[in-house]
C-alpha atoms as a PDB file:
ATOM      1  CA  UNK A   1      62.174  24.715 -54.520  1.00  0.00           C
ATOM      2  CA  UNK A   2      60.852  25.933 -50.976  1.00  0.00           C
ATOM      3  CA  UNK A   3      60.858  29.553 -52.637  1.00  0.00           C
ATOM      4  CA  UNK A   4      58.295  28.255 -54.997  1.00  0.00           C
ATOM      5  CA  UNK A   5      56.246  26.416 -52.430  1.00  0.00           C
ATOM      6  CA  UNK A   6      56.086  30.096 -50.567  1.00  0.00           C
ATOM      7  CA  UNK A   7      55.089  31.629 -53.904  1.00  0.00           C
ATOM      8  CA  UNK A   8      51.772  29.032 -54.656  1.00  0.00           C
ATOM      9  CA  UNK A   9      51.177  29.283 -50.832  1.00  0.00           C
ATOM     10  CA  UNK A  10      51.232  32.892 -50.909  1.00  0.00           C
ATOM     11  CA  UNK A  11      48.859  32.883 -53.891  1.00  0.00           C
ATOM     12  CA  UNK A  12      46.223  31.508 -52.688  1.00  0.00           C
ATOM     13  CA  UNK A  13      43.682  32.104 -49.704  1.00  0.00           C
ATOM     14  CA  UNK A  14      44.520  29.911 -45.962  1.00  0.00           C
ATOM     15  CA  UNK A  15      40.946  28.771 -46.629  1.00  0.00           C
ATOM     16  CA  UNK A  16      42.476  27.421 -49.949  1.00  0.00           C
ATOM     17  CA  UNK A  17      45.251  25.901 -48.253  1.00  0.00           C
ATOM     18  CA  UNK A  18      43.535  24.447 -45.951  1.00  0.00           C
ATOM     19  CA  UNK A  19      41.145  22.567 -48.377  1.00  0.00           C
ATOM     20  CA  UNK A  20      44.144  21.122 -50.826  1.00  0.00           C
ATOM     21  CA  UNK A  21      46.227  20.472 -47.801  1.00  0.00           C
ATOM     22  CA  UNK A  22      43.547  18.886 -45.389  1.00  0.00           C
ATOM     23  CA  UNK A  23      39.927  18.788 -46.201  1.00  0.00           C
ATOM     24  CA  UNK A  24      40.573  17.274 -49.659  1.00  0.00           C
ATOM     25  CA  UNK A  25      42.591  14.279 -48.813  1.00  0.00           C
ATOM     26  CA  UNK A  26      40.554  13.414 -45.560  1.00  0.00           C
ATOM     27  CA  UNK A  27      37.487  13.497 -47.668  1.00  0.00           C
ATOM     28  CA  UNK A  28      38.604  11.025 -50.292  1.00  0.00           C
ATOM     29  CA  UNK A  29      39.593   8.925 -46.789  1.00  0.00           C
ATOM     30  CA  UNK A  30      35.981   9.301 -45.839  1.00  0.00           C
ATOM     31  CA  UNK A  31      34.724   7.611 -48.965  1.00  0.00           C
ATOM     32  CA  UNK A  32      36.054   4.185 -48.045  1.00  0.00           C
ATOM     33  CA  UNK A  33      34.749   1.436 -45.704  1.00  0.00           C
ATOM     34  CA  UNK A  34      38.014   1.804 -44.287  1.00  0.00           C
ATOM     35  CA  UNK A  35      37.864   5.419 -43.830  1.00  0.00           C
ATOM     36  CA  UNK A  36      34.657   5.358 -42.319  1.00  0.00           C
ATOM     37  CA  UNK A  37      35.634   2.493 -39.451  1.00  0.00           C
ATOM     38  CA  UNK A  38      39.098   4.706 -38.713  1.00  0.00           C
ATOM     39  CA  UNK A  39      37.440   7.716 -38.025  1.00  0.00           C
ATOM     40  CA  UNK A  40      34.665   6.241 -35.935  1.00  0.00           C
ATOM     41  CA  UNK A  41      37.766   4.485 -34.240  1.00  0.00           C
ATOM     42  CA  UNK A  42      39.113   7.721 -33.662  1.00  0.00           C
ATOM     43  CA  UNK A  43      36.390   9.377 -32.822  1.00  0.00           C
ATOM     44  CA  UNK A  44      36.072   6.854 -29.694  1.00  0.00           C
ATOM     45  CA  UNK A  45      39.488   7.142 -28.451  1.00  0.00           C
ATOM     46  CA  UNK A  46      39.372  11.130 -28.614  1.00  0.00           C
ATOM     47  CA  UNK A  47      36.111  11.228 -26.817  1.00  0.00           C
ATOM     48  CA  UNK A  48      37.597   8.130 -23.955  1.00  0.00           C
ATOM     49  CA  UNK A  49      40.687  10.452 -23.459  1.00  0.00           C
ATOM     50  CA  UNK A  50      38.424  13.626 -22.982  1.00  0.00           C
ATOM     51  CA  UNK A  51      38.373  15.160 -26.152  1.00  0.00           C
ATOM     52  CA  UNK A  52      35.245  15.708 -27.503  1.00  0.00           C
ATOM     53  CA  UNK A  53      27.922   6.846 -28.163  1.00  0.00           C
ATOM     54  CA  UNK A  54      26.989   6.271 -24.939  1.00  0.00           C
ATOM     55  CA  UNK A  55      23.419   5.946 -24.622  1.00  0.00           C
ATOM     56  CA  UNK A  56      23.116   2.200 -24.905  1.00  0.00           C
ATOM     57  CA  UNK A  57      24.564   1.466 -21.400  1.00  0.00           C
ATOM     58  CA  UNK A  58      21.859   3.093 -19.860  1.00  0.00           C
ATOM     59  CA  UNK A  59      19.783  -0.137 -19.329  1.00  0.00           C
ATOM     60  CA  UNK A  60      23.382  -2.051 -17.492  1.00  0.00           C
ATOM     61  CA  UNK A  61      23.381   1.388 -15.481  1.00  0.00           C
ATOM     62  CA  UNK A  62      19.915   1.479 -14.134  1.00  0.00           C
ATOM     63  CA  UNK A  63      19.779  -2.158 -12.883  1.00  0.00           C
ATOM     64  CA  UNK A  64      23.195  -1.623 -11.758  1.00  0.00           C
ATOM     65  CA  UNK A  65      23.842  -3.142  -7.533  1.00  0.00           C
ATOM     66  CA  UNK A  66      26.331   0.420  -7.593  1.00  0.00           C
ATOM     67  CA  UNK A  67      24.347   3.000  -5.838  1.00  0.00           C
ATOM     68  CA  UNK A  68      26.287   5.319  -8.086  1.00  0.00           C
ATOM     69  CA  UNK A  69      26.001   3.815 -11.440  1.00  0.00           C
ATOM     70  CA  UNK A  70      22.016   3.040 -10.873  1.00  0.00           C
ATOM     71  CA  UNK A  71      21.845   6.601 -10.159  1.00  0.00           C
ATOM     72  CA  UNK A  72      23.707   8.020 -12.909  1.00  0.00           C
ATOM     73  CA  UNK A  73      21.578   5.752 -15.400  1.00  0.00           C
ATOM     74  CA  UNK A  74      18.520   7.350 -13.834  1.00  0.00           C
ATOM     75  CA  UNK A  75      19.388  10.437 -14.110  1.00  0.00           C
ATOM     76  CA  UNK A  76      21.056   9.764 -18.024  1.00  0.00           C
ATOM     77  CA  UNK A  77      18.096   8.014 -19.315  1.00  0.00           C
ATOM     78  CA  UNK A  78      16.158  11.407 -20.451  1.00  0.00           C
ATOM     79  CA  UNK A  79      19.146  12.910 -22.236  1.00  0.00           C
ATOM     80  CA  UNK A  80      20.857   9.890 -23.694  1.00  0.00           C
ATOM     81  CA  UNK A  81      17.053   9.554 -25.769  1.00  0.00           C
ATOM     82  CA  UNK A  82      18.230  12.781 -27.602  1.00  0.00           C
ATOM     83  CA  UNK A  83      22.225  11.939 -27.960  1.00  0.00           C
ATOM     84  CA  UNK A  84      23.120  13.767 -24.983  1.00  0.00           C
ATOM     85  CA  UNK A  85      25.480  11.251 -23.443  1.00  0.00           C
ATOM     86  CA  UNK A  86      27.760  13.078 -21.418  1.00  0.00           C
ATOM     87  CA  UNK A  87      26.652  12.672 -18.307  1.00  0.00           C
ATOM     88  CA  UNK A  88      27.270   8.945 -18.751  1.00  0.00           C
ATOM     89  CA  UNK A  89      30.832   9.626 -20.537  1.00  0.00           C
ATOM     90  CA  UNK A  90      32.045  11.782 -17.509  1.00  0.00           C
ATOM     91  CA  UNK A  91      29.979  10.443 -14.648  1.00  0.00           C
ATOM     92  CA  UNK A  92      30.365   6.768 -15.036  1.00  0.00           C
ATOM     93  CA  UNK A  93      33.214   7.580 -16.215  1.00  0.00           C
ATOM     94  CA  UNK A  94      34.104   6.300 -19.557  1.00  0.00           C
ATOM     95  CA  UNK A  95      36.873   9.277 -19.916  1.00  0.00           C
ATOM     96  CA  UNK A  96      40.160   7.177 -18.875  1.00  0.00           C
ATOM     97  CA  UNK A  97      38.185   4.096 -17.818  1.00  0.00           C
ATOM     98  CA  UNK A  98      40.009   1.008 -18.741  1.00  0.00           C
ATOM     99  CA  UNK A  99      37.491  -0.814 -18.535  1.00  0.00           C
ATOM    100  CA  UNK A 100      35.255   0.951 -20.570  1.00  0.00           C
ATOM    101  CA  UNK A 101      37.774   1.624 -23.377  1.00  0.00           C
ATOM    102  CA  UNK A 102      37.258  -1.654 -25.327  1.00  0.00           C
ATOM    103  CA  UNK A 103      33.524  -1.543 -25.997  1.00  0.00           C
ATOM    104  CA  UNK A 104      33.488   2.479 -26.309  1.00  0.00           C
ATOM    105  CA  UNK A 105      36.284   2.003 -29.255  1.00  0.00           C
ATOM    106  CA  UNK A 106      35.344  -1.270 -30.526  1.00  0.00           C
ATOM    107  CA  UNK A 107      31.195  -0.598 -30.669  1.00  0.00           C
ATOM    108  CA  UNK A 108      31.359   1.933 -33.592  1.00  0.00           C
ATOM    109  CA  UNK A 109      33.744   0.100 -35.610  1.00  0.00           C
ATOM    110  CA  UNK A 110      31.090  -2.960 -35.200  1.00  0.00           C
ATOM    111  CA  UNK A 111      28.747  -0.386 -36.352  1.00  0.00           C
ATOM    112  CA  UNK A 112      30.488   1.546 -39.221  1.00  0.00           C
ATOM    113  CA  UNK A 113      30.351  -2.653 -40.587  1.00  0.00           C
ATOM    114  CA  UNK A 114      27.072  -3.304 -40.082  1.00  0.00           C
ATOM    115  CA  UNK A 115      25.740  -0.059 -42.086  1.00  0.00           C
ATOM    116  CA  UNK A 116      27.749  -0.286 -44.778  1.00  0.00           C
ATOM    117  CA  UNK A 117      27.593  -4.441 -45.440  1.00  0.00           C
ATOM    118  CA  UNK A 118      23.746  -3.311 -44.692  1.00  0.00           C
ATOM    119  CA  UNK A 119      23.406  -1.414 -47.772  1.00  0.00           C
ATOM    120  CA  UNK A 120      26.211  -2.806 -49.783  1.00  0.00           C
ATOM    121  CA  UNK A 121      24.137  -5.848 -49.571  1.00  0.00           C
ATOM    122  CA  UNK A 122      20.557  -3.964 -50.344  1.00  0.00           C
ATOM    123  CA  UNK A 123      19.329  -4.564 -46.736  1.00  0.00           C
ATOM    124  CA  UNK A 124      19.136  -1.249 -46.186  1.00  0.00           C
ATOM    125  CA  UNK A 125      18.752   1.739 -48.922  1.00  0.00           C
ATOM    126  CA  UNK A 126      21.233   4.376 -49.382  1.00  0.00           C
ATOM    127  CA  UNK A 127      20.348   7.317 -47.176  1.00  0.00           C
ATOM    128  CA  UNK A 128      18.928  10.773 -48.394  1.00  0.00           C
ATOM    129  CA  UNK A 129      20.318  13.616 -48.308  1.00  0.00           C
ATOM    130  CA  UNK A 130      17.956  14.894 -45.650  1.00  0.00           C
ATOM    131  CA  UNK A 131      20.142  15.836 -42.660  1.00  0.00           C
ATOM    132  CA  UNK A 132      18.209  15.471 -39.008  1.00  0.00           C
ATOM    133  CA  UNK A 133      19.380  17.177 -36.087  1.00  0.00           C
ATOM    134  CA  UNK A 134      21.762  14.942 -33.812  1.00  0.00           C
ATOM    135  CA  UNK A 135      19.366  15.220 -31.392  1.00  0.00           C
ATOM    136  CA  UNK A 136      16.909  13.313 -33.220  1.00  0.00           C
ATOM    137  CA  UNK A 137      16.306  10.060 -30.928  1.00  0.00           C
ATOM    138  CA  UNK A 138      17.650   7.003 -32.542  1.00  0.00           C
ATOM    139  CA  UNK A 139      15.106   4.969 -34.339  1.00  0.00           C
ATOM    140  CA  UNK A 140      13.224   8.119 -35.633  1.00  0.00           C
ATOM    141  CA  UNK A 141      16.402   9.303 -37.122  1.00  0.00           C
ATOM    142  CA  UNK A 142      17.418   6.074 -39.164  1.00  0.00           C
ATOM    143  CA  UNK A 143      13.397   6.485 -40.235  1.00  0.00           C
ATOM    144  CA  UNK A 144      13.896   9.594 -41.662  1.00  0.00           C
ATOM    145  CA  UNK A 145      17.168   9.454 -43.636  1.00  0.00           C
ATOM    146  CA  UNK A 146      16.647   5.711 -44.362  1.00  0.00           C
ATOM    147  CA  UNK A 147      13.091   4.644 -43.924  1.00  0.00           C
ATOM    148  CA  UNK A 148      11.749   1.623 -42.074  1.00  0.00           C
ATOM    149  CA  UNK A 149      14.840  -0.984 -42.866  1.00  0.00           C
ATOM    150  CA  UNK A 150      17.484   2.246 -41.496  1.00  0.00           C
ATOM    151  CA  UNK A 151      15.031   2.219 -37.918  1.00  0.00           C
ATOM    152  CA  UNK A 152      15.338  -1.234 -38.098  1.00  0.00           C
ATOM    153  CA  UNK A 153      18.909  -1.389 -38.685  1.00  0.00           C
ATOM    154  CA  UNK A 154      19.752   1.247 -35.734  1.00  0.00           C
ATOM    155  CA  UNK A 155      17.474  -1.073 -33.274  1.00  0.00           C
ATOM    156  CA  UNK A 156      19.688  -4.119 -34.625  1.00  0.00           C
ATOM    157  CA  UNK A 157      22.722  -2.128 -33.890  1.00  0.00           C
ATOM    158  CA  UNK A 158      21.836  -0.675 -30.529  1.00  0.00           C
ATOM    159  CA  UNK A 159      20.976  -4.546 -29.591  1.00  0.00           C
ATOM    160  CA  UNK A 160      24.007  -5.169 -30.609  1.00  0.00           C
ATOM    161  CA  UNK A 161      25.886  -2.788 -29.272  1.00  0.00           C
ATOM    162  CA  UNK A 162      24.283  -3.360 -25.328  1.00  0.00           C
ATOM    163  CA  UNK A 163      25.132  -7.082 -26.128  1.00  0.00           C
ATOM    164  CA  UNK A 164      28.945  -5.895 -26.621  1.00  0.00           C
ATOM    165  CA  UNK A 165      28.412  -3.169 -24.031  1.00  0.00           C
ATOM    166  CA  UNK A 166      26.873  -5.577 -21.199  1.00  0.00           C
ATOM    167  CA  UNK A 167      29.754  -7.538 -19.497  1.00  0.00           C
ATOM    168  CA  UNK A 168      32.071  -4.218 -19.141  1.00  0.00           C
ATOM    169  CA  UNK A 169      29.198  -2.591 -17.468  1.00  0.00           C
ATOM    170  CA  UNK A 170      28.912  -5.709 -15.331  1.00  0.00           C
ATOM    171  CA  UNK A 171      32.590  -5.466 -14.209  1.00  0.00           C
ATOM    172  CA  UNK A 172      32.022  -1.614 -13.480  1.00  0.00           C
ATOM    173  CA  UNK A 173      29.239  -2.101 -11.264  1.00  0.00           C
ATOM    174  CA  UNK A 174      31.148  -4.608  -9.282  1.00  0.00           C
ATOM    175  CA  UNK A 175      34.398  -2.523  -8.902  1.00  0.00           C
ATOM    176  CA  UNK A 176      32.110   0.325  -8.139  1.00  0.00           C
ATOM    177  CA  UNK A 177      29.930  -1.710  -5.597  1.00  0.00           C
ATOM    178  CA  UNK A 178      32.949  -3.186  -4.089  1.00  0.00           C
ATOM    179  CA  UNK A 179      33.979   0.585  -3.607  1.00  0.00           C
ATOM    180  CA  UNK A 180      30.909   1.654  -2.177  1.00  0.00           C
ATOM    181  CA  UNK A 181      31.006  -1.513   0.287  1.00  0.00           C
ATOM    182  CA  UNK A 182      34.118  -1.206   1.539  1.00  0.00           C
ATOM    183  CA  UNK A 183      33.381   3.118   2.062  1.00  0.00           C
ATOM    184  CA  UNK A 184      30.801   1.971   4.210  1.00  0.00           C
ATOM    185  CA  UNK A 185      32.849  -0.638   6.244  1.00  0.00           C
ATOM    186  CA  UNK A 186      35.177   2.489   6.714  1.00  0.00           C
ATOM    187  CA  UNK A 187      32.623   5.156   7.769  1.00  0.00           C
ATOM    188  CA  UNK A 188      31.318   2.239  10.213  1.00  0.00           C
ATOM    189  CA  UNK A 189      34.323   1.618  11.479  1.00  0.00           C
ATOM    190  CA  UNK A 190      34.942   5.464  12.046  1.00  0.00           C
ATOM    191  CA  UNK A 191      31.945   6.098  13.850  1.00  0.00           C
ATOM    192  CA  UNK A 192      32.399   3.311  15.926  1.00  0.00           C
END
């Protein structure tokens, strides 16, 4: 039995193995709702452990009381327009932050729902087949795979997603202002 395993392995390319024995399955996976929400799951959880959506907290960050956090969603702003989001991901940080790790995991799961009930229920059309660069800013993107009702669906989600975003950010500034007080207290005590 394993002998014969070795033979149809041996008989066909790795790039052939690797299709049957990975890309095929995960595809079907990717075909269902279900599919779609596990892998944006995952794709959270390997991004909040290091391993590489963001963009959404930059609003919290720049009327952040945190020295730190108003100045990393300053500096953020520019980049997270065009998808770049790592400065937010490793300078807030969201990378082992527990109290980021609910909204960064839960946010595209809300999302993966809301696009597919979107056009499951006609709200939104199925996309084209046209393929935009990632860094396409949001809104323009939806527009051109989806037309007006994707745009609008993306500004509905991003709302959505600061809404669920909003009091984690809050509790971040705090801990981070309450850090940035008391550093102070210390360096005036020091020089004193």
């Amino acid at each position: 039995m394993l002998v014969e395993k070795m033979k149809a392995v041996a008989e066909h390319t790795f790039t052939e193995v690797v299709y049957d024995v990975l890309q095929a399955p995960l595809q079907n996976l990717t075909d269902t709702l279900a599919g779609a929400v596990i892998i944006m799951v995952l794709m959270s959880v390997m991004w909040w452990c290091g391993i590489h959506g963001a963009a959404i907290i930059m609003g919290p960050l720049i009327v952040a009381r945190s020295a730190h956090l108003k100045q990393l969603g300053k500096l953020s702003l520019a980049p997270s327009l065009f998808n770049i989001n790592e400065p937010v991901i490793f300078g807030m940080p969201i990378v082992f932050n527990p109290i980021m790790f609910v909204p960064f995991v839960i946010v595209p799961a809300i999302a993966s729902f809301m696009v597919y009930f979107s056009i499951l229920w006609g709200w939104a059309d199925s996309f084209n087949a046209l393929q935009v660069p990632w860094t396409t800013p949001p809104v323009i993107s939806g527009f051109l795979i989806g037309g007006w009702r994707a745009a609008l669906l993306q500004i509905v989600t991003i709302a959505l997603a600061v809404a669920v975003y909003l009091p984690f950010v809050r509790t971040q500034d705090r801990v981070s202002y309450g850090e940035e007080l008391k550093a102070q207290e210390d360096a005036d005590k020091a020089s004193a």
